[in-house]
Protein backbone atom coordinates (compact mmCIF):
# COMPACT_ATOMS: atom_id res chain seq x y z
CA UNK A 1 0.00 0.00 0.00
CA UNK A 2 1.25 3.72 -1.03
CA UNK A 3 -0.44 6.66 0.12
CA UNK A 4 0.92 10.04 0.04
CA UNK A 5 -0.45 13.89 -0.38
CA UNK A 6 0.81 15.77 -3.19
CA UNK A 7 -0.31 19.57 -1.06
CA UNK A 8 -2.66 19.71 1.82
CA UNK A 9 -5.95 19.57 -0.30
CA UNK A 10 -4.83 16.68 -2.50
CA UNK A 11 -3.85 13.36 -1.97
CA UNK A 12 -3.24 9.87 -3.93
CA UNK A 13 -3.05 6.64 -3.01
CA UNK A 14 -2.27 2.39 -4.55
CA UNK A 15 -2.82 -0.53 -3.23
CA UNK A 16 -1.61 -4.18 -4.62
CA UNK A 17 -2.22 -7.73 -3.27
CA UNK A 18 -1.29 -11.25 -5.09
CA UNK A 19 -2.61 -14.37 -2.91
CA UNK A 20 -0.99 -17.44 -4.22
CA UNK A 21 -1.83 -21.19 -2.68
CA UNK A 22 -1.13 -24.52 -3.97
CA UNK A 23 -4.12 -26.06 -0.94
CA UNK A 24 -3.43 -28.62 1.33
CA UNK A 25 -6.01 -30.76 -0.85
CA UNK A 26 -5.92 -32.04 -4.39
CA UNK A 27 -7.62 -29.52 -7.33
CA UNK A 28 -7.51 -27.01 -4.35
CA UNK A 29 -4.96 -24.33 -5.85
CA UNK A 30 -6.05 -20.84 -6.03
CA UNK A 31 -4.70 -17.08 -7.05
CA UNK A 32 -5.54 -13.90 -6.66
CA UNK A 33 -4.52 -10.90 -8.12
CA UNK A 34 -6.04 -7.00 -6.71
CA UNK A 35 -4.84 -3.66 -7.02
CA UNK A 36 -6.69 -0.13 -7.20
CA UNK A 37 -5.92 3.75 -7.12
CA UNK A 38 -7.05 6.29 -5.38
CA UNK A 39 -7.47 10.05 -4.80
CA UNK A 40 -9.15 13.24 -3.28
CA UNK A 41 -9.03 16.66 -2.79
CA UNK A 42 -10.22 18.36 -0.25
CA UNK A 43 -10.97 21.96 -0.50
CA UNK A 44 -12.50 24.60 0.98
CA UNK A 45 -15.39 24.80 -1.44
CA UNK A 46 -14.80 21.92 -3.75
CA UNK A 47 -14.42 18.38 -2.37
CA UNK A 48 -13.68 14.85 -4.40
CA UNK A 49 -12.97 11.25 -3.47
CA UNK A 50 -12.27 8.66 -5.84
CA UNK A 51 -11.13 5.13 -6.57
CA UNK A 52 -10.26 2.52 -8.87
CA UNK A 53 -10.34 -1.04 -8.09
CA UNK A 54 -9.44 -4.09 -10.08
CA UNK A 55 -9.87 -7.56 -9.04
CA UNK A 56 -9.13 -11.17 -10.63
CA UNK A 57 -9.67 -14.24 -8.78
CA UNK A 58 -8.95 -17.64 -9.96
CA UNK A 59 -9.96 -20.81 -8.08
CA UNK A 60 -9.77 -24.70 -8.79
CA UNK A 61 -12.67 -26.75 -7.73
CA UNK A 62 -12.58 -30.38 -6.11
CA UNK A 63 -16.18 -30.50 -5.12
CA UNK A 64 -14.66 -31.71 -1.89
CA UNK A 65 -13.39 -34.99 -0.84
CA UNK A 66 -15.09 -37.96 -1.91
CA UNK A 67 -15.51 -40.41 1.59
CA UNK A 68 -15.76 -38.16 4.68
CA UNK A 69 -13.54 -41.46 5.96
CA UNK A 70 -10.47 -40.55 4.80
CA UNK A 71 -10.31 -37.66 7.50
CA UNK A 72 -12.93 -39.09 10.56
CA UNK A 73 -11.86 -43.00 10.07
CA UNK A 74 -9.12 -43.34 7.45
CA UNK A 75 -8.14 -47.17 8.35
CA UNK A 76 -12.28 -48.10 7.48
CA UNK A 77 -10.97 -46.67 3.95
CA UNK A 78 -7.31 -47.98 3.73
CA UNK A 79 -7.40 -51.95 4.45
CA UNK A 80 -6.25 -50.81 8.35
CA UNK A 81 -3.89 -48.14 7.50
CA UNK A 82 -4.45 -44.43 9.28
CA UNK A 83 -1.75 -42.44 7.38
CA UNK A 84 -2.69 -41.00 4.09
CA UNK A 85 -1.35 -37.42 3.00
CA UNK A 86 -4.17 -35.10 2.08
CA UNK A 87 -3.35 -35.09 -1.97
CA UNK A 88 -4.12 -38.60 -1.98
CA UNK A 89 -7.29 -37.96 -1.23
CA UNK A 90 -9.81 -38.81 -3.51
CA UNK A 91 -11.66 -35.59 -4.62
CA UNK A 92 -15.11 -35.07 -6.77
CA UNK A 93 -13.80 -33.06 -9.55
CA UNK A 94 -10.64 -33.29 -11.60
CA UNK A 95 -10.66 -30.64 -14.00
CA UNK A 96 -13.14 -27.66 -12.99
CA UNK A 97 -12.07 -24.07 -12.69
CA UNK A 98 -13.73 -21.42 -10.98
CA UNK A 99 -12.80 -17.46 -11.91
CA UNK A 100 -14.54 -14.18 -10.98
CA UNK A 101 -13.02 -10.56 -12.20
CA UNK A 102 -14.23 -7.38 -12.59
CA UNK A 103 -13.46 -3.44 -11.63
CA UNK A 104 -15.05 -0.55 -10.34
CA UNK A 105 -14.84 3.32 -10.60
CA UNK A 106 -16.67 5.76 -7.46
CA UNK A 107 -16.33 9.02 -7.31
CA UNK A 108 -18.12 11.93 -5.39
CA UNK A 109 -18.13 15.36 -5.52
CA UNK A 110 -19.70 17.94 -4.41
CA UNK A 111 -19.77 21.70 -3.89
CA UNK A 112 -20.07 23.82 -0.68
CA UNK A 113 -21.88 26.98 -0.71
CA UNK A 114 -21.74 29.47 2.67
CA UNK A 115 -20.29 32.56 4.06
CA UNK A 116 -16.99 33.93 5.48
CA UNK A 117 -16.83 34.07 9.14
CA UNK A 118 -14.20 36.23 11.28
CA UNK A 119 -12.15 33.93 13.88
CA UNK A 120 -11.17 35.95 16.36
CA UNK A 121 -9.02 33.18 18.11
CA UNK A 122 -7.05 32.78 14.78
CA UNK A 123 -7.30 36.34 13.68
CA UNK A 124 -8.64 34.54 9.95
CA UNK A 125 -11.44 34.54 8.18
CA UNK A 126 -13.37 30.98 7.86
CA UNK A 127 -15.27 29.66 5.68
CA UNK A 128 -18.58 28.22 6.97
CA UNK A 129 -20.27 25.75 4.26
CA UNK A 130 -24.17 26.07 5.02
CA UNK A 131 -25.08 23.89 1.73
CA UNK A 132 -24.45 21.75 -0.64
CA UNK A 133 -24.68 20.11 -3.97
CA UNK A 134 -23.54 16.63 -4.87
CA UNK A 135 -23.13 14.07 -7.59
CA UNK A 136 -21.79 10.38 -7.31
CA UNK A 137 -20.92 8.17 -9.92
CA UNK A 138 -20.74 4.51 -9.25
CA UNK A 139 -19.47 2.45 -12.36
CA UNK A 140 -18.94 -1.82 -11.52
CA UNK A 141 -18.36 -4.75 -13.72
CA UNK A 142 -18.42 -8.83 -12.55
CA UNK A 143 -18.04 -11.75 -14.88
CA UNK A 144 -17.96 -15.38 -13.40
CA UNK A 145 -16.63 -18.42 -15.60
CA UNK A 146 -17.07 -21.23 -14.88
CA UNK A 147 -14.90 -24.28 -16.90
CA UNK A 148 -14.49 -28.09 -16.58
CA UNK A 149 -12.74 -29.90 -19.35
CA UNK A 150 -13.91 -33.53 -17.81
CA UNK A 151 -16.58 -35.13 -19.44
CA UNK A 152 -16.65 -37.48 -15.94
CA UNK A 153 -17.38 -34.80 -13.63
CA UNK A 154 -20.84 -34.44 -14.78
CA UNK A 155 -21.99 -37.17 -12.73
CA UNK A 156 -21.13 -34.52 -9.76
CA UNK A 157 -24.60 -32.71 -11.24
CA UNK A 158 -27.62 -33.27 -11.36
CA UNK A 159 -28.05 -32.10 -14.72
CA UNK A 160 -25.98 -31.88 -17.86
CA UNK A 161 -27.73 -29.23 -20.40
CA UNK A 162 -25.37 -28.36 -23.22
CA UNK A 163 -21.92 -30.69 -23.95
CA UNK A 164 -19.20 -32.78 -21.95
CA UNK A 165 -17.75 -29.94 -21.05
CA UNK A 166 -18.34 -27.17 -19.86
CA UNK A 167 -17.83 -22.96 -20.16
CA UNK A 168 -20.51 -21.05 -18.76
CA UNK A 169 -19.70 -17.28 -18.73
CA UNK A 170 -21.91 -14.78 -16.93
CA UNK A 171 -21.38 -10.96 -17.27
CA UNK A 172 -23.12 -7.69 -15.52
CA UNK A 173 -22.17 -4.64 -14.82
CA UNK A 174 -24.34 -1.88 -13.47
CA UNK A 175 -24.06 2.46 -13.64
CA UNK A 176 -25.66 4.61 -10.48
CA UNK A 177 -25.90 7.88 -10.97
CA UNK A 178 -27.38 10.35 -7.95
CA UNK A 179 -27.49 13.87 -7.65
CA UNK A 180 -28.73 15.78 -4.38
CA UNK A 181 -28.45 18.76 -2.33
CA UNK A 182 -27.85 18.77 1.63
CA UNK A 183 -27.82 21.11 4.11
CA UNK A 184 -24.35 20.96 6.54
CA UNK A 185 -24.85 20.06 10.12
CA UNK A 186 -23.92 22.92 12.49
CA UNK A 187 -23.35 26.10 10.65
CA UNK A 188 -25.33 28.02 13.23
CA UNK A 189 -25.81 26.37 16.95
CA UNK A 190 -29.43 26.00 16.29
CA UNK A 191 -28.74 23.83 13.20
CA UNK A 192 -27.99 20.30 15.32
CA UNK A 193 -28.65 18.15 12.20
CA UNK A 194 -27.62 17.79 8.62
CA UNK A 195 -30.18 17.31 5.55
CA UNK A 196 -29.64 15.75 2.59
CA UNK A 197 -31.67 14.40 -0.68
CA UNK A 198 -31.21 12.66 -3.90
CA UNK A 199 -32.09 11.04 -6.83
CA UNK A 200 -30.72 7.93 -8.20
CA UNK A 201 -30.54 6.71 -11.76
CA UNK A 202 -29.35 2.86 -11.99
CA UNK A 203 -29.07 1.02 -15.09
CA UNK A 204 -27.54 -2.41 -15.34
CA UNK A 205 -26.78 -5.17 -18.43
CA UNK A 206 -26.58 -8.82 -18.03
CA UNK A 207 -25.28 -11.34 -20.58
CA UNK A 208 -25.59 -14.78 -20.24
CA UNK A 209 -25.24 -18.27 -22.32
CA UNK A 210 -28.09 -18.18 -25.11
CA UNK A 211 -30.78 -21.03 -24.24
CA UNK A 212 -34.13 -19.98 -26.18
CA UNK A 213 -34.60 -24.19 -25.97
CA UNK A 214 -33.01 -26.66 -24.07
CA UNK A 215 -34.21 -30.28 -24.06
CA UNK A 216 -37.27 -29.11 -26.31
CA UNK A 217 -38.66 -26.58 -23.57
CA UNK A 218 -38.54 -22.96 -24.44
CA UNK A 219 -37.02 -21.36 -21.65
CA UNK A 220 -38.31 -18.06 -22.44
CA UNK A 221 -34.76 -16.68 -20.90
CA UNK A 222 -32.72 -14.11 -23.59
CA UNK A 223 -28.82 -14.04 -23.25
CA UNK A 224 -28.67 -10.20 -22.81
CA UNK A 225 -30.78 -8.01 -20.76
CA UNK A 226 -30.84 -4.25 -19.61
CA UNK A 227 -32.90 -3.00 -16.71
CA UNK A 228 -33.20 0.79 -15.26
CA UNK A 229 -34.45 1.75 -12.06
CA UNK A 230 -35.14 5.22 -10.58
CA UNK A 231 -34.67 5.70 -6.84
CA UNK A 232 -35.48 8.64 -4.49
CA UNK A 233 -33.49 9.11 -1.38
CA UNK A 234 -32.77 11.23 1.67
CA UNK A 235 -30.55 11.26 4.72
CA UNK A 236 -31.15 13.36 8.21
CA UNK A 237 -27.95 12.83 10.44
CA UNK A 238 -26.71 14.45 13.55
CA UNK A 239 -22.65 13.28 13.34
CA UNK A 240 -21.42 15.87 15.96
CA UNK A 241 -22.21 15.83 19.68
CA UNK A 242 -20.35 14.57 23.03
CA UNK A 243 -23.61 12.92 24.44
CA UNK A 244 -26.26 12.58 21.63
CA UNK A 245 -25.44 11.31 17.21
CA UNK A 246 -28.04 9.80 15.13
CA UNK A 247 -28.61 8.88 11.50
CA UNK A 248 -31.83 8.14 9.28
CA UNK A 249 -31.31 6.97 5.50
CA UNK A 250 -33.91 6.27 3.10
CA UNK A 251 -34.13 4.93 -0.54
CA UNK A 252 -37.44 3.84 -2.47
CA UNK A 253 -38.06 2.74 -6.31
CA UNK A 254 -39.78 5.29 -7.74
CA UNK A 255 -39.90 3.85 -11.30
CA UNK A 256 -38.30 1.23 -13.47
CA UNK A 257 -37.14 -2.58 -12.89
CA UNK A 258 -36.70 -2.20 -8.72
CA UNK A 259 -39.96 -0.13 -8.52
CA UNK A 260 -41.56 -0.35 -5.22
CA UNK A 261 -37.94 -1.02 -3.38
CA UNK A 262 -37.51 -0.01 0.06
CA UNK A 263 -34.44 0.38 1.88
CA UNK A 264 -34.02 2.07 5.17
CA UNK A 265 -31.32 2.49 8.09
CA UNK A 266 -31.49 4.27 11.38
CA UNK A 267 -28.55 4.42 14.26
CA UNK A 268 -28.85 6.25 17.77
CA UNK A 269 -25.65 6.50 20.19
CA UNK A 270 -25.84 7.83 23.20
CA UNK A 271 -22.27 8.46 25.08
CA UNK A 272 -22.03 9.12 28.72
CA UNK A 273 -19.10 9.11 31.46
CA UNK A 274 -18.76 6.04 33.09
CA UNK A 275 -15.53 5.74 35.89
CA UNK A 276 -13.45 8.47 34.16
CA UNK A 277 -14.23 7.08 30.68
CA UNK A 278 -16.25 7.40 28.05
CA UNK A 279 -19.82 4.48 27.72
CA UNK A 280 -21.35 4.06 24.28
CA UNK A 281 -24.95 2.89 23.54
CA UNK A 282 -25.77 2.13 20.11
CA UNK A 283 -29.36 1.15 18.64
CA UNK A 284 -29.67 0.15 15.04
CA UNK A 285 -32.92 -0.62 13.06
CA UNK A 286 -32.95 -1.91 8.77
CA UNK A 287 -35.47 -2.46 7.02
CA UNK A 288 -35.80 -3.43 3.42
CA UNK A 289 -38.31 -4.54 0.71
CA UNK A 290 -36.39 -5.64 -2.29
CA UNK A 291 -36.64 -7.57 -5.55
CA UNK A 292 -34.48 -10.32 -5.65
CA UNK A 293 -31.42 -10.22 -8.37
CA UNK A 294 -31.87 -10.53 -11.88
CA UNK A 295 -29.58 -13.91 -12.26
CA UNK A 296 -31.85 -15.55 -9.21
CA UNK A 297 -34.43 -14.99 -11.51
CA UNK A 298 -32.92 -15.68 -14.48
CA UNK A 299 -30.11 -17.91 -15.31
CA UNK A 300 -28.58 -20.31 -17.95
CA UNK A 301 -25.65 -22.48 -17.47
CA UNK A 302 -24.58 -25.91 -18.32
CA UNK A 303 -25.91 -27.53 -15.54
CA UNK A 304 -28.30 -25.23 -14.42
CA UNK A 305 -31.06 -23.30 -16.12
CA UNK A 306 -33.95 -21.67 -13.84
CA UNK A 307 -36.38 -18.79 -14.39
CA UNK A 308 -38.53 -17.52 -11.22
CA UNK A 309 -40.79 -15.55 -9.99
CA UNK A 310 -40.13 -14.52 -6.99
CA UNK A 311 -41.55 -11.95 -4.55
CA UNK A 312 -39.99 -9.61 -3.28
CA UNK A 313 -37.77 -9.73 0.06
CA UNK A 314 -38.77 -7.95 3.21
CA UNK A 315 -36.32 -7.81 6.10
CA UNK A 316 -36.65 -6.49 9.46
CA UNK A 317 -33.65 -6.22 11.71
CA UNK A 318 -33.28 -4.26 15.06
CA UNK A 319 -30.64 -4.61 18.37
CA UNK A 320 -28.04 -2.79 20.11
CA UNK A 321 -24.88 -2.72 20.91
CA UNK A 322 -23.43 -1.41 24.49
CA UNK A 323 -19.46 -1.13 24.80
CA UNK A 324 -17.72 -0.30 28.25
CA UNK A 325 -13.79 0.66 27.54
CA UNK A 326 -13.51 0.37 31.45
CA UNK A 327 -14.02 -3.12 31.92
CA UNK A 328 -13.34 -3.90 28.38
CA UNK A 329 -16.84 -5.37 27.83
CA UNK A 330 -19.04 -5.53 24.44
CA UNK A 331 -22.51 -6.90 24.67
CA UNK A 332 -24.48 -6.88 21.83
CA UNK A 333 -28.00 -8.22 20.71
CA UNK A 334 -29.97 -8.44 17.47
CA UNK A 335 -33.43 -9.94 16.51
CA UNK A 336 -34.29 -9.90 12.19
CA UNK A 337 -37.42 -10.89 10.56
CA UNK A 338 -37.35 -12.21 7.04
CA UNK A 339 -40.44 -12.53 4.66
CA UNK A 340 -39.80 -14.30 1.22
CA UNK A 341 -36.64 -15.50 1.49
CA UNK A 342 -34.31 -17.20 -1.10
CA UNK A 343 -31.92 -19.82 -0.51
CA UNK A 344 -29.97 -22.57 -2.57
CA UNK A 345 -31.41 -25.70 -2.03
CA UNK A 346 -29.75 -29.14 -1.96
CA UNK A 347 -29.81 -29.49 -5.64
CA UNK A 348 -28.07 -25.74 -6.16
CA UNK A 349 -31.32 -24.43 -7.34
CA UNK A 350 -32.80 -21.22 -5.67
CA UNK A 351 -35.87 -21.78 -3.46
CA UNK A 352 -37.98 -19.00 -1.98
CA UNK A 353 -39.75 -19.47 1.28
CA UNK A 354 -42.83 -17.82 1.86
CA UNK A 355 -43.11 -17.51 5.19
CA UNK A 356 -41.43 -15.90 7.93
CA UNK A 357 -38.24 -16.98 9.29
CA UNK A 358 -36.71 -15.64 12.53
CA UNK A 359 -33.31 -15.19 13.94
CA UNK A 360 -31.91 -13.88 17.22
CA UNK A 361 -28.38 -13.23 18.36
CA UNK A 362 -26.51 -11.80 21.15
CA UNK A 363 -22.57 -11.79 21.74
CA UNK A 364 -20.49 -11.26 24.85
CA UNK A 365 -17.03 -9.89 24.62
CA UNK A 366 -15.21 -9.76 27.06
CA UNK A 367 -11.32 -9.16 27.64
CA UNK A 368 -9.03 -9.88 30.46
CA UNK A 369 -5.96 -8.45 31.57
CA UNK A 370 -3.05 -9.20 33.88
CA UNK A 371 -0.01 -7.70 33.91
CA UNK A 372 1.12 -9.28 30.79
CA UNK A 373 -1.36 -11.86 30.67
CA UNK A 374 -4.21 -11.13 28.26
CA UNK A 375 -7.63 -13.13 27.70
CA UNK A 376 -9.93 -11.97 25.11
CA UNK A 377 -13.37 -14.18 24.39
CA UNK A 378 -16.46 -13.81 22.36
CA UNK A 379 -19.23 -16.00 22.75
CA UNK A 380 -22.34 -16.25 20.45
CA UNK A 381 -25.56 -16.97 20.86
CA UNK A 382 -28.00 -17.44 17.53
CA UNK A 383 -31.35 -19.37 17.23
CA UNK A 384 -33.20 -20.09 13.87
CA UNK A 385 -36.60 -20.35 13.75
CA UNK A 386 -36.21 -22.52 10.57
CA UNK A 387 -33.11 -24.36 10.45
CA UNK A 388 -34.05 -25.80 7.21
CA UNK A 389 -34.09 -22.13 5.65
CA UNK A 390 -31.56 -20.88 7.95
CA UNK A 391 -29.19 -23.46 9.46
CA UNK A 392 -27.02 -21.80 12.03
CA UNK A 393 -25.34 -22.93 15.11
CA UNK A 394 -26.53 -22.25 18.03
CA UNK A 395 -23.04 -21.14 19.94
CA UNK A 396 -20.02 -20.39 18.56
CA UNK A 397 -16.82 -19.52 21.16
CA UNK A 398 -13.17 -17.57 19.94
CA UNK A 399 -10.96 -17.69 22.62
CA UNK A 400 -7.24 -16.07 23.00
CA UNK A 401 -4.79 -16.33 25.25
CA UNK A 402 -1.58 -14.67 25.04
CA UNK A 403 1.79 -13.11 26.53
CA UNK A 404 2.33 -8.92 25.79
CA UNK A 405 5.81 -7.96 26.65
CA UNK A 406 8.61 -6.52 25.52
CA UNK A 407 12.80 -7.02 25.91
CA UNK A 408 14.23 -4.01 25.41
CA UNK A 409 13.26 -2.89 22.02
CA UNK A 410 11.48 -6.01 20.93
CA UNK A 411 7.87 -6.44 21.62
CA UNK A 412 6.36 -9.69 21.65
CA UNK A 413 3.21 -11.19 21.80
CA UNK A 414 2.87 -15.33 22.58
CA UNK A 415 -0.40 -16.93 22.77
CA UNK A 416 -2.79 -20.07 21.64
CA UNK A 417 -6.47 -19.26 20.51
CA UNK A 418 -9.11 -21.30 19.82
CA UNK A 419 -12.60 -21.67 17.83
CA UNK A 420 -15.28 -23.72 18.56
CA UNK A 421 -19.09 -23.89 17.38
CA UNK A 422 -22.02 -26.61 18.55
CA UNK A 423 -22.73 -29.34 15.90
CA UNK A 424 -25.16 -28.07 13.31
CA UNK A 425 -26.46 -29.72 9.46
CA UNK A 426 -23.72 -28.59 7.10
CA UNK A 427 -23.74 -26.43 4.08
CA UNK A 428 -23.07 -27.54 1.03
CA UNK A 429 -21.04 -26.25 -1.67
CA UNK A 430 -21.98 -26.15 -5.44
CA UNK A 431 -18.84 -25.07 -7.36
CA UNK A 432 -20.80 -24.57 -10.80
CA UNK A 433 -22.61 -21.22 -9.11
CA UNK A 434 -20.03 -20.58 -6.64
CA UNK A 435 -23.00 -20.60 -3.96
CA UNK A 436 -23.64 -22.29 -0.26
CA UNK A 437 -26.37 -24.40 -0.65
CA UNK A 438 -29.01 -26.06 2.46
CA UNK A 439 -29.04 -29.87 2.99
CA UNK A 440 -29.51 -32.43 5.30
CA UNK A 441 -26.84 -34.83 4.55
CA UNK A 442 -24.14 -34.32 7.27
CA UNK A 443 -23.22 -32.49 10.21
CA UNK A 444 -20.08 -29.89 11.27
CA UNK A 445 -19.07 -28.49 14.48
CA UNK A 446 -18.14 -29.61 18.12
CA UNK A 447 -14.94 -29.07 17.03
CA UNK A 448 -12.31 -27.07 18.62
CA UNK A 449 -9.55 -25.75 16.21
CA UNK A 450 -6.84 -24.68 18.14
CA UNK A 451 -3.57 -22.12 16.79
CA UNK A 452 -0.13 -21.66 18.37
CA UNK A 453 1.81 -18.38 17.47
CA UNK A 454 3.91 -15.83 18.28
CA UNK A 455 4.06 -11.99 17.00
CA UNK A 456 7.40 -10.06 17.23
CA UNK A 457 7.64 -6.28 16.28
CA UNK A 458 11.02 -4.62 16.08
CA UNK A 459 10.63 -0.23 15.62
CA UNK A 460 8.71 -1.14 11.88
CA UNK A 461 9.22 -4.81 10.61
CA UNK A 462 6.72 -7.45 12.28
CA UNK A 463 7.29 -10.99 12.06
CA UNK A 464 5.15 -14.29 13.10
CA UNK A 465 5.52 -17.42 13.40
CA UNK A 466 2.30 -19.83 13.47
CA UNK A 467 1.21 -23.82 13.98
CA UNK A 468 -2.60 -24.13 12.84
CA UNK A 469 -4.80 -26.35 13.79
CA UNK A 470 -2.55 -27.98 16.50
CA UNK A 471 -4.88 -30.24 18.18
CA UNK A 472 -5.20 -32.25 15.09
CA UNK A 473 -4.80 -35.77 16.08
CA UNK A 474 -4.29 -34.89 19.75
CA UNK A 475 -7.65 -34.11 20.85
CA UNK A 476 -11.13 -32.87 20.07
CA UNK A 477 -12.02 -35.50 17.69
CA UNK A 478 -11.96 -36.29 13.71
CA UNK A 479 -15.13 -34.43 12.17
CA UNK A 480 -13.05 -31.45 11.59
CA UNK A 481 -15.07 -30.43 8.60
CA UNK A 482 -16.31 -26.75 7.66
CA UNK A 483 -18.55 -27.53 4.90
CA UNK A 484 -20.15 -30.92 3.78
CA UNK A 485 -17.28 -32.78 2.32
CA UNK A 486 -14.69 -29.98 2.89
CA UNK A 487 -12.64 -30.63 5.55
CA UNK A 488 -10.51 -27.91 7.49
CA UNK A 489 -6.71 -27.82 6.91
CA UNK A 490 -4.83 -30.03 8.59
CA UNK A 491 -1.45 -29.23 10.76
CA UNK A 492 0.63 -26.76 8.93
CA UNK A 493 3.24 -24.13 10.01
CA UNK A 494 3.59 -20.93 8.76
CA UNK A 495 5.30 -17.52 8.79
CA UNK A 496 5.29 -14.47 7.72
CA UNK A 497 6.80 -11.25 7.48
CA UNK A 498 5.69 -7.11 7.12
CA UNK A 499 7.43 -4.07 6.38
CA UNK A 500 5.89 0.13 7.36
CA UNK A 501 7.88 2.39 5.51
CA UNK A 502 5.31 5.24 6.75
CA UNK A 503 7.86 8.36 7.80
């Protein structure tokens, strides 16, 4: 990362990441390559952001293992052996290739109108913005491919539309442009809140495989597509205050594809003093009424082809969030409702559920400290009212204990943490749509996966050494899977290194 500012209104900025990993499992390789630019100015009148970011991601696909035996009882598998390295491994796919890429351009701008103010502390004249005009410009573009040159991984689908093999190729990209005016928070004392409104234009294109038939049935789906929507918004936000902030946000379809689309977003914090230190109170409610995405309703591939109808989505979701610096507590609690909701079922094939599903939360952080002993926890609590539509653990537990010292110039930082959730029915994974999907088939969880590691810094270079998942074979069990058929990594150690040249 480079960031650096050319004067004191202007500044630019890069950024450039390459994630490279052969996998500890056969067909499991995967590479990334990001990087983006960025800018602003800042001035007294006329303000900009702005960034570019590019992104390329390229993943091979095993559909997971194929006998959950090789990792819970290997010697059931192996004619009374219990040694196998993890590329021997049988695996469901030999050839398929996952790879998603794409960019995006946002900028903002706007222009501050007020009045010049006398500072008689400064002996200067400020300027005092009282309103403002706006525009942002938001610019994206995602493809997906999809590629398997095996003609024998088929049998890993339930259907087989086009050829042996496969390319599917999926494109969109979408254009927002809004354009408001606000009023600024706090250019007189009586003005404790600032104002804003818009309009948004969105217009988005979607290409696709072409499938007018397939199998004799007219699927009725064309390979390109263009829809426009027309939103009206607004935001009413208090963002200065020791004791009292809020913020309201707003966005409905006025017109268009997404007509009738609600979104909306409130906050309240309340601060007060609390032993010498500052208490924070935070209540948060969303609420949303949206059409579900053009490729859930409309989508052609080579082993999946669907066209819905679905309703829209309505989501209701409320809590708060209370953090005390003084005895280094969090507690937080949420309830959401959800109305119509869509999920991948078993088969990979999006389902909507009609009724209403449920789900509460509420997390306890809490960290210790003595001397230079540290102890920081979160625990989880979540309940589904449908599992079947939402399958979710019902407690999850991180748990770190560490060392924080230094010797002379050297600070260090020892420790083991730990992750554990209760035993809940797995997701599945469908590598042709790159989606989670709900089934029945297996179980995860009641499994602890444990780290060992320690963190040096010396003045600006940081080094660490690590041994993941340490307990494996030692204690805690076999199932150590995170999805259906994908099991965690085994043992490994690793290292790594980092480098601030900030001056």
């Amino acid at each position: 990362r480079l960031s650096g500012n050319i004067n004191k209104r202007a500044q630019v900025g890069a950024w450039l990441s390459y994630l490279y990993s052969r996998g500890m499992f056969e067909n499991q390789s995967g590479k990334h390559f990001n990087w983006g630019l960025n800018g602003s100015y800042l001035g007294e009148r006329y303000q900009m952001m702005a960034m570019f970011n590019n992104w390329s991601a390229v993943n091979f696909e095993n559909g997971g293992i194929e006998n959950d035996l090789y990792i819970t009882d290997p010697a059931a598998v192996q004619g009374g052996s219990s040694s196998i390295g993890t590329k021997q491994i049988p695996v469901n796919l030999d050839a398929a290739q996952s790879q998603v890429r794409g960019h995006q351009f946002w900028m903002t701008n706007r222009y501050r109108m007020g009045f010049e103010e006398w500072n008689e502390r400064d002996s200067v004249m400020n300027f005092v913005p009282v309103s403002q005009v706006f525009w942002t410009f938001d610019f994206r573009m995602d493809e997906h491919r999809f590629t398997d040159n095996s003609a024998s991984d088929n049998a890993f689908f339930k259907d087989t539309y086009f050829t042996n093999t496969t390319f599917d190729q999926t494109k969109q990209w979408t254009m927002r442009n809004a354009l408001g005016i606000g009023l600024v928070e706090g250019f007189r004392s009586w003005v404790k809140a600032g104002l804003s409104a818009y309009a948004m234009h969105e217009v988005g294109k979607y290409t696709q495989t072409p499938a007018d038939t397939i199998q004799g049935v007219n699927t009725g789906i064309e390979p390109k597509a263009t829809e426009h929507s027309l939103f009206i918004g607004g935001r009413l936000a208090k963002d200065r205050g020791k004791i009292i902030r809020y913020a309201a946000d707003a966005r409905v379809g006025m017109a268009g594809a997404k007509a009738g689309e609600i979104y909306a977003h409130g906050t309240f914090d309340l601060r007060f003093r609390l032993a010498n230190d500052t208490t924070q109170l935070r209540a948060y409610v969303d609420f949303s009424n949206r059409k579900p995405s053009y490729f859930l309703r409309n989508y052609v591939s080579n082993h999946f082809i669907w066209k819905n109808d679905f309703g829209k989505t309505r989501r209701l979701r409320f809590g708060g969030i209370l953090t005390i610096p003084q005895t280094r507590t969090t507690i937080s609690a949420g309830l959401e409702n959800a109305q119509n909701l869509i999920y991948f079922n078993a088969d990979g094939v999006p389902e909507q559920h009609g009724g209403n599903v449920q789900v509460f939360s509420a997390t306890l952080e809490q960290d210790l400290k003595f001397g230079i002993f540290n102890w920081q926890n979160r625990v989880t609590y979540q309940k589904s009212s449908n599992q079947h539509v939402i399958p979710l653990p019902e407690l999850t537990v991180y748990s770190n204990m560490f060392l924080l010292f230094r010797v002379a110039t050297l600070r260090a930082q020892i420790g083991v943490d730990c992750t554990y959730m209760t035993r809940y029915s797995a997701l599945g994974y469908n590598p042709a749509i790159m989606s989670f999907t709900n089934q029945w088939a297996g179980l995860v969880g009641n499994y602890p996966m444990m780290d060992v590691y320690a963190n040096l810094k010396l003045k600006k270079v940081k080094f660490y050494v690590l041994c993941s998942h340490v307990n494996q074979g030692l204690f805690g069990g076999t199932n150590y899977f995170s999805a259906l058929h994908y099991p965690m990594n085994p043992r490994r150690f690793l290292f790594g290194l980092c480098v601030d040249f900030a001056n």
